[in-house]
C-alpha atoms as a PDB file:
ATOM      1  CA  UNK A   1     -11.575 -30.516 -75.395  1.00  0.00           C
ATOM      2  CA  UNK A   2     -10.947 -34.099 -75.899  1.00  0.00           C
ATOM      3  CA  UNK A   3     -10.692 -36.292 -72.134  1.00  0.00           C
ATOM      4  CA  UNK A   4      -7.258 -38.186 -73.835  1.00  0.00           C
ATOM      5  CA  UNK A   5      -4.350 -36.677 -75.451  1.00  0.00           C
ATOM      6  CA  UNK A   6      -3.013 -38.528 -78.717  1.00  0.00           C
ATOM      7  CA  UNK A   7      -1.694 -41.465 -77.131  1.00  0.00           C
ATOM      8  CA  UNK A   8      -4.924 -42.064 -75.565  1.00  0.00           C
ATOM      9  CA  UNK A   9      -4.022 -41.345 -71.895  1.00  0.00           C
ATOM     10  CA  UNK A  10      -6.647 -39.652 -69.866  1.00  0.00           C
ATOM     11  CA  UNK A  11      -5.793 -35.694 -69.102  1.00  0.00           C
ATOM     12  CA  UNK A  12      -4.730 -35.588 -65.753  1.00  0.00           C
ATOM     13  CA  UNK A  13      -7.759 -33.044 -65.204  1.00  0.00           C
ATOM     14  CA  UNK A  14      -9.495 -35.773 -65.356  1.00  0.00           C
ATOM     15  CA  UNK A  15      -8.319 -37.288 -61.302  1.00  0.00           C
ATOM     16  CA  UNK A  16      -9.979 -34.092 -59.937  1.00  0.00           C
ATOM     17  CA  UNK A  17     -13.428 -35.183 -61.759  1.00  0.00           C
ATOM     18  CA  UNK A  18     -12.620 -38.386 -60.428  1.00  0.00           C
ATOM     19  CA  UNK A  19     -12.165 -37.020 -56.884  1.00  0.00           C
ATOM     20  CA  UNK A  20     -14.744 -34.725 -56.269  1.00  0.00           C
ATOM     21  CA  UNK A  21     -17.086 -37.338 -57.799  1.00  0.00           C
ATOM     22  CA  UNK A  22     -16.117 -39.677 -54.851  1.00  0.00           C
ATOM     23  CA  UNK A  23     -16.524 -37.170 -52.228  1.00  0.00           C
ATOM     24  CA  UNK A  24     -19.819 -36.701 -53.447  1.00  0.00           C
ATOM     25  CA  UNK A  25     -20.466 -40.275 -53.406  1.00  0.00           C
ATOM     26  CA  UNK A  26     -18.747 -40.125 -49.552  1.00  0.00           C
ATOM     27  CA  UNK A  27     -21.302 -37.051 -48.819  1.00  0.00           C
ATOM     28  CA  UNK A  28     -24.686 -39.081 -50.253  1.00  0.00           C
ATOM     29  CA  UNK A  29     -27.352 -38.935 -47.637  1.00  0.00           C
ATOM     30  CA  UNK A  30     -25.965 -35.512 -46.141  1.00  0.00           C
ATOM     31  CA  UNK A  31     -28.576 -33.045 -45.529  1.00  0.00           C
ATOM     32  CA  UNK A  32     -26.198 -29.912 -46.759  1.00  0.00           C
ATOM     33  CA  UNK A  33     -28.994 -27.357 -47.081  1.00  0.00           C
ATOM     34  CA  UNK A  34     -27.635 -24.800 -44.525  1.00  0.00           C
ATOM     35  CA  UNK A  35     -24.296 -24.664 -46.218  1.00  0.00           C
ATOM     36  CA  UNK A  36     -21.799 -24.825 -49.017  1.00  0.00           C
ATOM     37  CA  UNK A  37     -18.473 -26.990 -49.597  1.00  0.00           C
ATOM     38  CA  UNK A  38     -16.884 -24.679 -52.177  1.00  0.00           C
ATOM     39  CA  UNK A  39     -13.158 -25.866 -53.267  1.00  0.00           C
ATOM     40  CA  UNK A  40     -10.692 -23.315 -52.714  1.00  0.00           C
ATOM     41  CA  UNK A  41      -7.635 -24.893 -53.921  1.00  0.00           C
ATOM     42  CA  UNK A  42      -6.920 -28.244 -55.816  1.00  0.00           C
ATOM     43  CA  UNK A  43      -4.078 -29.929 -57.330  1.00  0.00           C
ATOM     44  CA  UNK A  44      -3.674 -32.702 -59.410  1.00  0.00           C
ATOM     45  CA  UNK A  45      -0.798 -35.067 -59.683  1.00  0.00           C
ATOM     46  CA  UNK A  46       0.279 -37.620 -62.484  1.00  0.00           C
ATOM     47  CA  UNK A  47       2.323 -40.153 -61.841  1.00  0.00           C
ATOM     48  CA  UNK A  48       1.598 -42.853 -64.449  1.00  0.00           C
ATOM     49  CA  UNK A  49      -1.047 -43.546 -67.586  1.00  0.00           C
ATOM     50  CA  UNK A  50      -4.416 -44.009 -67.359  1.00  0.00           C
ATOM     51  CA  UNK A  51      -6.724 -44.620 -70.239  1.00  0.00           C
ATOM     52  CA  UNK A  52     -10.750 -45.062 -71.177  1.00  0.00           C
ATOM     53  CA  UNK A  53     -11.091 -48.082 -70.159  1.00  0.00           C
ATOM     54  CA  UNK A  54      -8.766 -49.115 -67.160  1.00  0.00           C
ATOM     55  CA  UNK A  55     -10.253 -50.026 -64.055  1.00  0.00           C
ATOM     56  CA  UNK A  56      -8.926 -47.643 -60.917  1.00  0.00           C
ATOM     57  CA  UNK A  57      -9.361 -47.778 -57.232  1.00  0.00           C
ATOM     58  CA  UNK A  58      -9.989 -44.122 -55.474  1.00  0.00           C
ATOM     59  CA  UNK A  59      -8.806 -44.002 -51.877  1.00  0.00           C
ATOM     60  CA  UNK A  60     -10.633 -41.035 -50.064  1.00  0.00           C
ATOM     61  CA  UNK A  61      -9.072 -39.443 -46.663  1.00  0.00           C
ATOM     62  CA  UNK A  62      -8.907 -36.187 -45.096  1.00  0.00           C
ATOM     63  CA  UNK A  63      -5.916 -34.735 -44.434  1.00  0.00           C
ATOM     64  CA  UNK A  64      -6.267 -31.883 -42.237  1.00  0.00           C
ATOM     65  CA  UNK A  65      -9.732 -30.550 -40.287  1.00  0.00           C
ATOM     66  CA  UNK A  66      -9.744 -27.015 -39.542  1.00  0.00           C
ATOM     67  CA  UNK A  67     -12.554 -24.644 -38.003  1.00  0.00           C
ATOM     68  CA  UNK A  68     -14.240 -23.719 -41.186  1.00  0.00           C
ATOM     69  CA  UNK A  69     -12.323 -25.733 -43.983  1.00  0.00           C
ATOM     70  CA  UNK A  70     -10.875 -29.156 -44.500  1.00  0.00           C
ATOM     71  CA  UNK A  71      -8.307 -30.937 -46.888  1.00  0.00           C
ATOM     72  CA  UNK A  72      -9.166 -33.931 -48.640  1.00  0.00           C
ATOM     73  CA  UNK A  73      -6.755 -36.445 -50.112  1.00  0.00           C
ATOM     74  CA  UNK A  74      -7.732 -39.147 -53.018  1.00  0.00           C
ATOM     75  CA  UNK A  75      -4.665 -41.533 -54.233  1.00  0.00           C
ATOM     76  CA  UNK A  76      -6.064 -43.327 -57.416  1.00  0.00           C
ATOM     77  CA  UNK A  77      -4.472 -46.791 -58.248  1.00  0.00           C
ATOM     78  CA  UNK A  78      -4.369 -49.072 -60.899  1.00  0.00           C
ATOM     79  CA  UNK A  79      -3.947 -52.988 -60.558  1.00  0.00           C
ATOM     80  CA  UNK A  80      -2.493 -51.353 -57.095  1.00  0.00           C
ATOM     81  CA  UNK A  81      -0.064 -49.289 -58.178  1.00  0.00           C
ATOM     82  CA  UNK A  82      -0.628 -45.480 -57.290  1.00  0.00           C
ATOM     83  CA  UNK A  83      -0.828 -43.664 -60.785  1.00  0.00           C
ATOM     84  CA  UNK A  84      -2.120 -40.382 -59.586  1.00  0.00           C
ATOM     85  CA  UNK A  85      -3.025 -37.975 -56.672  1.00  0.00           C
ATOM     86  CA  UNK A  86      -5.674 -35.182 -55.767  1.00  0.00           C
ATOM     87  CA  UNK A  87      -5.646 -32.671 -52.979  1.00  0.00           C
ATOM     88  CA  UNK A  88      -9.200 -30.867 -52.423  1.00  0.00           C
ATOM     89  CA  UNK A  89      -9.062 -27.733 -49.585  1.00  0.00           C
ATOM     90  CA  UNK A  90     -12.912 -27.145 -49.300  1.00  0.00           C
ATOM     91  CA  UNK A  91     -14.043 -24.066 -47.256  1.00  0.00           C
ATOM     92  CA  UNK A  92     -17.673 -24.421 -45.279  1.00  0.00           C
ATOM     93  CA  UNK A  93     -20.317 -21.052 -46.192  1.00  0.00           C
ATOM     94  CA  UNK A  94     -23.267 -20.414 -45.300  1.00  0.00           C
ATOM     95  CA  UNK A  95     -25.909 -21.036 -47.872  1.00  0.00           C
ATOM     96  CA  UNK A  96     -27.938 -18.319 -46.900  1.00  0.00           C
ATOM     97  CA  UNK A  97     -24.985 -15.535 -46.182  1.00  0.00           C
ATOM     98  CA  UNK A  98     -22.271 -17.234 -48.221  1.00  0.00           C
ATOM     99  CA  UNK A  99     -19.544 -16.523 -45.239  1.00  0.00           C
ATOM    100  CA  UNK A 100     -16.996 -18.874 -43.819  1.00  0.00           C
ATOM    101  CA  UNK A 101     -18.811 -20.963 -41.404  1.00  0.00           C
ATOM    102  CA  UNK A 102     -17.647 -23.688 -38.875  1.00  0.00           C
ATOM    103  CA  UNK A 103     -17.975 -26.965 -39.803  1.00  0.00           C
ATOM    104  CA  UNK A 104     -20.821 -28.450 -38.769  1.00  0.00           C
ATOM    105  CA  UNK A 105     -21.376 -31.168 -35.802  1.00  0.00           C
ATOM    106  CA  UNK A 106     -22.510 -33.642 -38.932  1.00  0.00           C
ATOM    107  CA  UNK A 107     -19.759 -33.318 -41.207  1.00  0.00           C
ATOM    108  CA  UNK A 108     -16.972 -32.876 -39.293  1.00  0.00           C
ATOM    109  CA  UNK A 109     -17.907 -36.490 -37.777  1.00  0.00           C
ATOM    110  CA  UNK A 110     -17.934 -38.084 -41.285  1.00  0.00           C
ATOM    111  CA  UNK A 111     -14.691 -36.406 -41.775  1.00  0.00           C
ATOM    112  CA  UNK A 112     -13.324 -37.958 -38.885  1.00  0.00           C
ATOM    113  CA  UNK A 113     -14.010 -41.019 -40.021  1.00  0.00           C
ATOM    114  CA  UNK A 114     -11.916 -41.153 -42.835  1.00  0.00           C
ATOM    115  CA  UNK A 115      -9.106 -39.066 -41.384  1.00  0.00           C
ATOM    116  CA  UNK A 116      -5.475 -39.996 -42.288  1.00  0.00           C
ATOM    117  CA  UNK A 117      -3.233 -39.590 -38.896  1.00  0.00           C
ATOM    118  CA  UNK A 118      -0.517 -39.657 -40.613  1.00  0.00           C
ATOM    119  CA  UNK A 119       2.223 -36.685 -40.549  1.00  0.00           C
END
């Protein structure tokens, strides 16, 4: 499957590569051994064109912070206009058990930090 349709606009599948990628990026330097961030749910939303080449801005913030799973939020602009948005619910498990854990001390501080208080 091609990453453009005819016109030559990126797939909007495409923002959820783009988001995870900068949560990974966000999570560089984490020791994760003891535990997984599997996504649960995601969704994807296009608002306007993006192609190959354009340059875009990715705006990472967490939504919501539960006991064992947390909600991401990634706006993507271009020229800084919003053109698309990605919401990422990742569950914490256990790497050794694979069971709902709680978020651990670590984490749910860097989490913190980029926590969007708005309602």
């Amino acid at each position: 499957m091609s990453e453009t349709d005819a016109t030559g606009s990126l797939y909007f599948t495409n923002f959820l590569k783009f988001a995870v990628e900068a949560f990974e990026e966000f999570l560089e330097g984490v020791n994760s051994k003891d535990y997984l961030l599997p996504i649960v749910s995601a969704k994807s939303s296009y608002i306007a064109p993006l192609y190959r080449n354009d340059e875009i801005l990715l705006k990472l913030s967490v939504t919501k912070i539960g006991n064992s799973s947390f909600e991401l939020s990634t706006r993507i602009e271009k020229r800084g206009v919003q053109v698309g948005f990605v919401e990422i619910i990742h569950v914490v498990t256990s790497e050794a058990t694979k069971q709902k854990i709680s978020i651990p001390n670590l984490l749910k501080e860097l989490l913190v930090s980029i926590k969007n208080d708005i309602t």
